[in-house]
Protein backbone atom coordinates (compact mmCIF):
# COMPACT_ATOMS: atom_id res chain seq x y z
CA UNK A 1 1.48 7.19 -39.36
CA UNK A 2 -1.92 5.71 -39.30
CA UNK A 3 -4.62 5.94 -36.43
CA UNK A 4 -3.82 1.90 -35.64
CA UNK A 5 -0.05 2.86 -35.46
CA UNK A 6 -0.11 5.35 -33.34
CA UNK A 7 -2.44 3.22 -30.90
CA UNK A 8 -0.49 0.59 -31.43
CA UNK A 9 2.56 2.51 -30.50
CA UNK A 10 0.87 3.88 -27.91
CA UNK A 11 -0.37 0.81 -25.90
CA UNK A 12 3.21 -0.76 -26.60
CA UNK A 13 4.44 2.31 -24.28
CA UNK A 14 1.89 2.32 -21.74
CA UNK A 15 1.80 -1.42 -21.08
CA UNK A 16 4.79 -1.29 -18.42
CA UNK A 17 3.32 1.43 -16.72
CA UNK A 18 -0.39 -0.30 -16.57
CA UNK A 19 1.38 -3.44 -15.01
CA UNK A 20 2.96 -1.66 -12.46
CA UNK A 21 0.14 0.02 -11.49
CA UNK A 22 -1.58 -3.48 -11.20
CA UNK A 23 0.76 -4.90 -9.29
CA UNK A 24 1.48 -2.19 -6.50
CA UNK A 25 -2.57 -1.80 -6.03
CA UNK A 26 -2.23 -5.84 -5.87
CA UNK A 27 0.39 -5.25 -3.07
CA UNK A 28 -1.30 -2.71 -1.01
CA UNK A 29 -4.61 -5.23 -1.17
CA UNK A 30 -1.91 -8.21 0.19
CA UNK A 31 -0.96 -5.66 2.86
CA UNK A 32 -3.69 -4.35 3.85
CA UNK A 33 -5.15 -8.24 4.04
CA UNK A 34 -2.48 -9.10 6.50
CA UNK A 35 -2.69 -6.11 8.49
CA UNK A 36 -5.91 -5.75 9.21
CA UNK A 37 -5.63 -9.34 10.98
CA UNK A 38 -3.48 -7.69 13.32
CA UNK A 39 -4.66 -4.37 14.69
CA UNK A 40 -6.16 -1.28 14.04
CA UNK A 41 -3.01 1.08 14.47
CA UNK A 42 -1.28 -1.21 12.72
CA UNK A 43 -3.07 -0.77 9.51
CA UNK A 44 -3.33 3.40 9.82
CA UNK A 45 0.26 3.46 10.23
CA UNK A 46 0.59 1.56 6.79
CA UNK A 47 -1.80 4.20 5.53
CA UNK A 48 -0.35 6.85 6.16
CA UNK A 49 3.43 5.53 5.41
CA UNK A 50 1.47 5.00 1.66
CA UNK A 51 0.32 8.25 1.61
CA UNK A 52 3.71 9.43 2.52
CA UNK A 53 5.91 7.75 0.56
CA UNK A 54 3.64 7.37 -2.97
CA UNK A 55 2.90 11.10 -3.54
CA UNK A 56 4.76 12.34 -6.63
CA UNK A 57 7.20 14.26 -5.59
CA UNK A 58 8.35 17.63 -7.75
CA UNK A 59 10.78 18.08 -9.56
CA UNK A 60 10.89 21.86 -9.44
CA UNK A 61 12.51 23.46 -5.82
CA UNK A 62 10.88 26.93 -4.54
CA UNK A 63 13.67 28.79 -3.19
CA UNK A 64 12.72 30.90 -0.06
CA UNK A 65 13.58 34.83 -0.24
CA UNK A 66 16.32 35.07 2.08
């Protein structure tokens, strides 16, 4: 396969992922527009339910010694 191929092939895999990234950034900007018109512990509490809930979660599980 030749270099434009594979960056062809490439880009033709990556574009769903690059839009999605665009539009949940574009969301948390619409959110964090309207909440910020409302109050101050209203927007942390969106923070931190972003932080929560958008960390990559793994998919390995440590089992404790029993």
């Amino acid at each position: 396969m030749s270099t434009r191929g594979a960056s062809t092939t490439i880009a033709r895999a990556a574009l769903p992922l690059y839009v999605s990234t665009l539009a949940a950034a574009a969301a948390s900007l619409v959110d964090t527009a309207l909440l910020g018109r409302h109050a101050t512990v209203s927007l942390a509490a969106f923070a931190v339910t972003v932080a929560v809930f958008s960390r990559p979660r793994p998919r390995w599980r440590v089992r404790c010694a029993r």
